[in-house]
N, C-alpha and C. Protein backbone atom coordinates (compact mmCIF):
# COMPACT_ATOMS: atom_id res chain seq x y z
N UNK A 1 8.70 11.98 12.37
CA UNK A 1 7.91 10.95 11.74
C UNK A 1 6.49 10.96 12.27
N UNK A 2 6.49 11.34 13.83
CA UNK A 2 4.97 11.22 14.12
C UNK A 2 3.82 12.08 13.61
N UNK A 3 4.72 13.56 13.36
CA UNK A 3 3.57 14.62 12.77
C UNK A 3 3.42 13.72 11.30
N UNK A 4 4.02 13.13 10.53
CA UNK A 4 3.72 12.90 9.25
C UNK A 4 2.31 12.22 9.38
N UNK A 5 2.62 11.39 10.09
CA UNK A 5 1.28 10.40 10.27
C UNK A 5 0.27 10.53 11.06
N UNK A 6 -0.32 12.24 11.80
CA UNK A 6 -1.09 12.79 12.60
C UNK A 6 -2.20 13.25 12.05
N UNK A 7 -2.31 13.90 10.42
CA UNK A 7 -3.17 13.93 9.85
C UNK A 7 -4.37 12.83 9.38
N UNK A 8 -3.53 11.67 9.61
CA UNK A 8 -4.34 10.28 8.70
C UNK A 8 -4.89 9.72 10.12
N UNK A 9 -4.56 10.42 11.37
CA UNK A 9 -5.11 9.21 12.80
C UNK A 9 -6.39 9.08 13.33
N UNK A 10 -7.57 9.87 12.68
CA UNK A 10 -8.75 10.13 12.69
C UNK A 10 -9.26 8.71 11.29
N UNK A 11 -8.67 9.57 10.26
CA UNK A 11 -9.58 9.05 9.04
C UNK A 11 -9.42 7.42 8.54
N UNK A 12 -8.67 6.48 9.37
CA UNK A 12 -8.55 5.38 8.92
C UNK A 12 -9.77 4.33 9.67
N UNK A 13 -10.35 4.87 11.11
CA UNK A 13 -10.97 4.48 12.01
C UNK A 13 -12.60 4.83 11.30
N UNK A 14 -12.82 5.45 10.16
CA UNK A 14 -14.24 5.77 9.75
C UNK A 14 -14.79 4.73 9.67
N UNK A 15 -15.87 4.92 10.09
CA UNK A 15 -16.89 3.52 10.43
C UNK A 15 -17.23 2.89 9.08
N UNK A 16 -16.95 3.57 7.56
CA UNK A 16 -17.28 3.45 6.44
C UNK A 16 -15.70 2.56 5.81
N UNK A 17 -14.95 2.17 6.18
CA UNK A 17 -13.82 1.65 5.69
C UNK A 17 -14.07 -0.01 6.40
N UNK A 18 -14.00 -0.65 5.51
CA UNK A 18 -13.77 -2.07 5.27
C UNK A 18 -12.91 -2.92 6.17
N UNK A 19 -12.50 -4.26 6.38
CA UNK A 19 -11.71 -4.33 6.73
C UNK A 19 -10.89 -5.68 5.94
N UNK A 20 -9.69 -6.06 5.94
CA UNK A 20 -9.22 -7.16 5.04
C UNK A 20 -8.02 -7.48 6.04
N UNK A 21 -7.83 -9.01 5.37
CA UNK A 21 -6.84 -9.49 5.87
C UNK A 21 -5.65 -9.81 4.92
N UNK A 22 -4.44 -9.23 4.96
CA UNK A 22 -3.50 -9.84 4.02
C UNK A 22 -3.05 -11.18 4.26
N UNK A 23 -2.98 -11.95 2.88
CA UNK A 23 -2.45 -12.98 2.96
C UNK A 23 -0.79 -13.08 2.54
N UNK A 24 -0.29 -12.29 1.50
CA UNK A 24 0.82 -11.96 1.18
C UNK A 24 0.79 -10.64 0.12
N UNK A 25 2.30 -10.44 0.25
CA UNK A 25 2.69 -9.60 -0.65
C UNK A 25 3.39 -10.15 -1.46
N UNK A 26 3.38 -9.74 -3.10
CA UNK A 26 4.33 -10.17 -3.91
C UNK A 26 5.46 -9.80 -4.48
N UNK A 27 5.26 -8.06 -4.31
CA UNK A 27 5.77 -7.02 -4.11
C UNK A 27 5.89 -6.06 -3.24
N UNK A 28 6.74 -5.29 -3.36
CA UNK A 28 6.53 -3.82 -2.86
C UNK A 28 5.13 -3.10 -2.47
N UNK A 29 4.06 -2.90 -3.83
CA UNK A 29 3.44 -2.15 -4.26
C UNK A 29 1.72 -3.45 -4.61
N UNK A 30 2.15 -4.35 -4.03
CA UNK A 30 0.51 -5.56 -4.78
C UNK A 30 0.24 -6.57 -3.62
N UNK A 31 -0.57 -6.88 -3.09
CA UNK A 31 -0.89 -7.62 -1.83
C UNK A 31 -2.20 -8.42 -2.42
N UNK A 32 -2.29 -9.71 -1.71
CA UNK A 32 -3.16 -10.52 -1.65
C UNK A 32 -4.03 -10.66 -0.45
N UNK A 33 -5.10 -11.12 -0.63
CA UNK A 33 -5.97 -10.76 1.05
C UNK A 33 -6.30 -12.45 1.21
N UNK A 34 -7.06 -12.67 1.98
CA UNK A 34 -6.87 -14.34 2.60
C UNK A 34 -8.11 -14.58 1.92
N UNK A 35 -8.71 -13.45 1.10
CA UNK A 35 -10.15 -13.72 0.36
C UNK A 35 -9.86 -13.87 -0.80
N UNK A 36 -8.40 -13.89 -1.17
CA UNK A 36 -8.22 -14.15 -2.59
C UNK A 36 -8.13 -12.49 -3.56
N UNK A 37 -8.11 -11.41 -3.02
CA UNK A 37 -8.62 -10.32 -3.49
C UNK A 37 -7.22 -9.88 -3.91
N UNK A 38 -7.22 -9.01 -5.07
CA UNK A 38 -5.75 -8.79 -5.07
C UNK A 38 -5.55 -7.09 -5.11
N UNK A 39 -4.83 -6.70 -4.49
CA UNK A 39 -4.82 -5.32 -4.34
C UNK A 39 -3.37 -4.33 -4.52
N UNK A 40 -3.53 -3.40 -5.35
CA UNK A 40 -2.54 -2.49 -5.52
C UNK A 40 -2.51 -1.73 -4.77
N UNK A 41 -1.69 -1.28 -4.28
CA UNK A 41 -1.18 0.13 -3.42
C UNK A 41 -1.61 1.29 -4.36
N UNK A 42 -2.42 2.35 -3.84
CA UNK A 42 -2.54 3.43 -4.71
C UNK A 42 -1.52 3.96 -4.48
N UNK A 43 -1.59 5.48 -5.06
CA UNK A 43 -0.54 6.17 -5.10
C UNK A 43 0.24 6.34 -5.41
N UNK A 44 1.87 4.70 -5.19
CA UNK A 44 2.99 4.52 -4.81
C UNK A 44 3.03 3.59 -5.76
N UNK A 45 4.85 3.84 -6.01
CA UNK A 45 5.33 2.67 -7.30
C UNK A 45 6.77 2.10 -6.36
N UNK A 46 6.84 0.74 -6.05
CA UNK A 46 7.83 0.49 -5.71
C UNK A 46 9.24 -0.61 -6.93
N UNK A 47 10.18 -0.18 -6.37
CA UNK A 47 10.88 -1.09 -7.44
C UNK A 47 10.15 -2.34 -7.85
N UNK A 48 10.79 -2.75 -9.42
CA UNK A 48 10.08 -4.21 -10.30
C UNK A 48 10.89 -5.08 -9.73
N UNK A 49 10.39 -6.43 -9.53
CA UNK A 49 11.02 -7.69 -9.38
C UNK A 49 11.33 -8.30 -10.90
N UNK A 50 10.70 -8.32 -11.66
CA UNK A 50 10.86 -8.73 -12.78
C UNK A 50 10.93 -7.50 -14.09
N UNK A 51 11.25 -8.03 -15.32
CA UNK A 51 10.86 -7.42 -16.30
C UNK A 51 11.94 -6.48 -16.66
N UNK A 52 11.71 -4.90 -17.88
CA UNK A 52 12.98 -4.42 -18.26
C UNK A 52 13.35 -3.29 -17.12
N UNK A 53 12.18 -3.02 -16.12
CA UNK A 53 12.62 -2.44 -15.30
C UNK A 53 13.21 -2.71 -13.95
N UNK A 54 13.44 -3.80 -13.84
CA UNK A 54 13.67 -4.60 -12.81
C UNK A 54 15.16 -4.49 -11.94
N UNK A 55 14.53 -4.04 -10.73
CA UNK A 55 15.63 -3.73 -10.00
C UNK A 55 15.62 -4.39 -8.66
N UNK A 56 16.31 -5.81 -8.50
CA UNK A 56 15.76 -6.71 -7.82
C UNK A 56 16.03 -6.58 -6.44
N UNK A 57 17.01 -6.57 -5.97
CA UNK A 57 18.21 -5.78 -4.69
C UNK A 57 16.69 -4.80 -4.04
N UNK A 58 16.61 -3.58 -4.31
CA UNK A 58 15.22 -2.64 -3.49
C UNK A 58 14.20 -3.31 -3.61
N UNK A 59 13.76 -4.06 -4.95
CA UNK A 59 12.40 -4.76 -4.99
C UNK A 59 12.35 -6.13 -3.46
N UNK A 60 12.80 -6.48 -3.57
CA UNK A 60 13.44 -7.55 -2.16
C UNK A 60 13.05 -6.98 -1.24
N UNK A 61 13.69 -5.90 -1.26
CA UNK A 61 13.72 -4.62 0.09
C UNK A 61 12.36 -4.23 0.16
N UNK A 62 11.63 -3.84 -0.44
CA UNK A 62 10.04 -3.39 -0.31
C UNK A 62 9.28 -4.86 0.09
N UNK A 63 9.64 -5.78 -0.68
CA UNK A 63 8.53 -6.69 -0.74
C UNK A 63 8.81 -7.31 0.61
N UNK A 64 9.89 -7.36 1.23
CA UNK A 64 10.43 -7.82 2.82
C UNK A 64 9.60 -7.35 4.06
N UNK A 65 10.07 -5.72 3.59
CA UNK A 65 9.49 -4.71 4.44
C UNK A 65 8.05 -4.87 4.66
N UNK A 66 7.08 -4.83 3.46
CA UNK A 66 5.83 -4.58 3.38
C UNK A 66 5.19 -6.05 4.05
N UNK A 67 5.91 -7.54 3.63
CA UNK A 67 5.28 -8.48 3.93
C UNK A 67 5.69 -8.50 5.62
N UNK A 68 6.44 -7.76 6.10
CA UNK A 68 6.88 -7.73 7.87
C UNK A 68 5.98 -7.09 8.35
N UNK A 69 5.03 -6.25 7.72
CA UNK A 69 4.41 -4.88 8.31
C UNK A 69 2.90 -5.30 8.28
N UNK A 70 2.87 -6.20 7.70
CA UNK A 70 1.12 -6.24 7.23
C UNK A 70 0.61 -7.95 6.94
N UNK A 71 1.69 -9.23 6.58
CA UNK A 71 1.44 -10.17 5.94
C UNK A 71 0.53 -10.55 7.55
N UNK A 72 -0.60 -11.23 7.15
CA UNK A 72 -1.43 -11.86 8.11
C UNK A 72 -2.12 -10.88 9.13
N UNK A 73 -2.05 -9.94 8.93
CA UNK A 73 -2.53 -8.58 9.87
C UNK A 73 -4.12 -8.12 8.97
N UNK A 74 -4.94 -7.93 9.92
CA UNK A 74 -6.31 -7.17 9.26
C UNK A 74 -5.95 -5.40 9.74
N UNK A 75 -6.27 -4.97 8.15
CA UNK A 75 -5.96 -3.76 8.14
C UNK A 75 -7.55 -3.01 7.42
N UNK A 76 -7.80 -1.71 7.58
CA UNK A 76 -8.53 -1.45 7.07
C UNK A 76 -8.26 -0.86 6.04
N UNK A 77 -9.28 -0.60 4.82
CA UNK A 77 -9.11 -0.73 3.32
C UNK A 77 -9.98 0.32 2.43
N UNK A 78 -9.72 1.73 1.93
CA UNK A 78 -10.39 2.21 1.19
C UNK A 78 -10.12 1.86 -0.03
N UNK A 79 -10.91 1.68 -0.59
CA UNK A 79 -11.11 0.87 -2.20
C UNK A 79 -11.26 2.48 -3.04
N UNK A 80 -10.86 2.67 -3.84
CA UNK A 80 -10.64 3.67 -4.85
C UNK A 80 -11.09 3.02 -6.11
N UNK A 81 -10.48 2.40 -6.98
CA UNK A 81 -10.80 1.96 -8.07
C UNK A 81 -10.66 0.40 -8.60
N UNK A 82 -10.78 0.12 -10.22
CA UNK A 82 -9.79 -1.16 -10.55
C UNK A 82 -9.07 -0.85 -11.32
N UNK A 83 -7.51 -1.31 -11.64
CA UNK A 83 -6.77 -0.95 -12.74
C UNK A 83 -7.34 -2.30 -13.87
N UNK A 84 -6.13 -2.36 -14.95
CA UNK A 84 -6.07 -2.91 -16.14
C UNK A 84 -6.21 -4.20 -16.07
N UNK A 85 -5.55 -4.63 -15.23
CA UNK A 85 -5.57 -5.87 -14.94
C UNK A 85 -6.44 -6.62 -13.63
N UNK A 86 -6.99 -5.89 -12.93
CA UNK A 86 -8.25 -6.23 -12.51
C UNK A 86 -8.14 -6.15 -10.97
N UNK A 87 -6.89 -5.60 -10.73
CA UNK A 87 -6.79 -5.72 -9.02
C UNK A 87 -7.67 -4.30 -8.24
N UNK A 88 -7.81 -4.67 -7.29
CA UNK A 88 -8.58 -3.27 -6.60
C UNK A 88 -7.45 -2.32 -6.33
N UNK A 89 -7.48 -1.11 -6.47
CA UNK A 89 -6.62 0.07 -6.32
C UNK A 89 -7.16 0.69 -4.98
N UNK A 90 -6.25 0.44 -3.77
CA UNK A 90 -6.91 0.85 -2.46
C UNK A 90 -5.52 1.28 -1.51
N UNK A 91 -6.10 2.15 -0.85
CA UNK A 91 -5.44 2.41 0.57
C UNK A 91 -5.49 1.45 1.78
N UNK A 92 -4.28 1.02 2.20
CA UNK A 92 -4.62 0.47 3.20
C UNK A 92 -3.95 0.98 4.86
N UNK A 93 -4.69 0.62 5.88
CA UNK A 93 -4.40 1.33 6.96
C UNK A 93 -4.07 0.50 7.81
N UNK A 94 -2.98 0.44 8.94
CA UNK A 94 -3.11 -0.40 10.16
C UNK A 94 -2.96 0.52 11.13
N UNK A 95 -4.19 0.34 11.55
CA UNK A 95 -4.52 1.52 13.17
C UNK A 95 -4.33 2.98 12.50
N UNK A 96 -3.31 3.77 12.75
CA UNK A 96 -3.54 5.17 12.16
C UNK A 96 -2.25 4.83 11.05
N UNK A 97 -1.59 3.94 10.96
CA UNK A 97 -0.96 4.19 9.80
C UNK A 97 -1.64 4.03 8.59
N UNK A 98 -1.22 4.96 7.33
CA UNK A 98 -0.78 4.70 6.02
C UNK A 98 -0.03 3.88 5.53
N UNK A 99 -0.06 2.88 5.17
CA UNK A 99 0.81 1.88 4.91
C UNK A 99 1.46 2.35 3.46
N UNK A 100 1.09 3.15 2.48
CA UNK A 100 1.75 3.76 1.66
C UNK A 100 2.34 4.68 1.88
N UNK A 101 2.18 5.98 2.84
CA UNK A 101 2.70 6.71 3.35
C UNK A 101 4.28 6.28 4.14
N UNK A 102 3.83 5.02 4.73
CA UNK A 102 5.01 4.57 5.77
C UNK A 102 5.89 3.89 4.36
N UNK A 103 5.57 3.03 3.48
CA UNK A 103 6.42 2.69 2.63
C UNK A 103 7.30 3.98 1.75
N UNK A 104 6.07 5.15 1.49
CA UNK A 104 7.65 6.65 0.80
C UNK A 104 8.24 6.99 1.92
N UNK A 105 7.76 6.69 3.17
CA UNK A 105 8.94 7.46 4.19
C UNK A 105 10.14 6.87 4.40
N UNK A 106 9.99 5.73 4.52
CA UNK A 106 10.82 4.49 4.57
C UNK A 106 11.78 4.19 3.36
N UNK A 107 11.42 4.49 2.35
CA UNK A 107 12.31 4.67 1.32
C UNK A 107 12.12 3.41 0.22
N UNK A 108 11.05 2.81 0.71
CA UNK A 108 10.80 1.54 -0.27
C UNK A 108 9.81 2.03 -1.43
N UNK A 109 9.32 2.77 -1.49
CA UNK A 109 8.77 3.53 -2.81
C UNK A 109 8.65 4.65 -2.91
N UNK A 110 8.28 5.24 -4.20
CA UNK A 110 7.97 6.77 -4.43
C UNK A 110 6.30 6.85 -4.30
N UNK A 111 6.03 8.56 -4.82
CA UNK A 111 5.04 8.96 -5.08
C UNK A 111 4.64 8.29 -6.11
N UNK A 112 3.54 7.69 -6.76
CA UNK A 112 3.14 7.78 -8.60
C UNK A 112 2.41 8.82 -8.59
N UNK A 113 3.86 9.99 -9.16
CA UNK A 113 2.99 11.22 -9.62
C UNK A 113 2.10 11.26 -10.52
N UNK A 114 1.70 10.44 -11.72
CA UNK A 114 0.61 10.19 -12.31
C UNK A 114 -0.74 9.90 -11.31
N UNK A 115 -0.77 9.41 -10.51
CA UNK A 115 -1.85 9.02 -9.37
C UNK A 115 -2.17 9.72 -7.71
N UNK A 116 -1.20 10.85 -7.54
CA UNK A 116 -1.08 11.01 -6.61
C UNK A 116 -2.26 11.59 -6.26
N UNK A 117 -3.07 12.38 -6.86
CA UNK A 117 -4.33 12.96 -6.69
C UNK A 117 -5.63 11.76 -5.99
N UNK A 118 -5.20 10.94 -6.23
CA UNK A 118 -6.27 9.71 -5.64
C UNK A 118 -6.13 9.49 -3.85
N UNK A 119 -5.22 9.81 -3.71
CA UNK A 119 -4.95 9.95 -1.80
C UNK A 119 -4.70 11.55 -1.65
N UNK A 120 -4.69 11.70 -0.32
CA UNK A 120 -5.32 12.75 0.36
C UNK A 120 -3.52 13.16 1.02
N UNK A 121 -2.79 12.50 1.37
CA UNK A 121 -1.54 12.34 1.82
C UNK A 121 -0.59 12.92 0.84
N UNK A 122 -0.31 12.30 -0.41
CA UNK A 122 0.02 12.38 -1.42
C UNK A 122 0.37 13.66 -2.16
N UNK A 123 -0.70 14.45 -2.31
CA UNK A 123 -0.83 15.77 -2.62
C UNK A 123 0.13 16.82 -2.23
């Protein structure tokens, strides 16, 4: 597990990355910051809580995991884009972790092979 996460232990510390505080998660895969900001996990698709894809049992499981790992923690934040609905599409880091990285290792989400080209990990 440690080589996985040896490549990313330089690049989260760039003096050019942001920093945020989570306020919660709602999911797996979507976090709120204490600024009100709402943010998607790039990359990664974790199970739905709701809806026709909804698989509530793992969705639980991610959204548990992720809010244990990060809820109230300042993490740092590369901002990538906005999706459809208006949230920021970003990486987020605590110390040298990938916090998306640690969620596919962990088994609480996949790749979004449609997106994977947007992180550096991913690929």
């Amino acid at each position: 597990m440690v080589a996985l996460f040896q490549t990313l232990i330089t690049y989260p510390n760039s003096p050019e990355l942001e920093t945020v505080t989570i306020h919660n998660c709602y999911d797996g895969d979507t976090c709120t910051t204490t600024e009100g900001e709402k943010i998607r996990l790039a990359c990664i698709d974790s199970p739905e809580l709701r809806g026709g894809r909804a698989d509530p049992i793992p969705a639980k499981a991610a959204r548990e995991f992720l809010n244990g790992e990060i809820k109230g923690s300042t993490l740092n934040i590369r901002r990538i884009t906005k999706d459809r609905y208006g949230r920021t599409v970003a990486e987020l880091f605590k110390g040298p972790v990938n916090i998306q990285e640690q969620l596919v290792e962990k088994g609480f989400a996949r790749i979004y092979e449609r997106y994977r080209s947007q992180c550096e990990w991913s690929k």
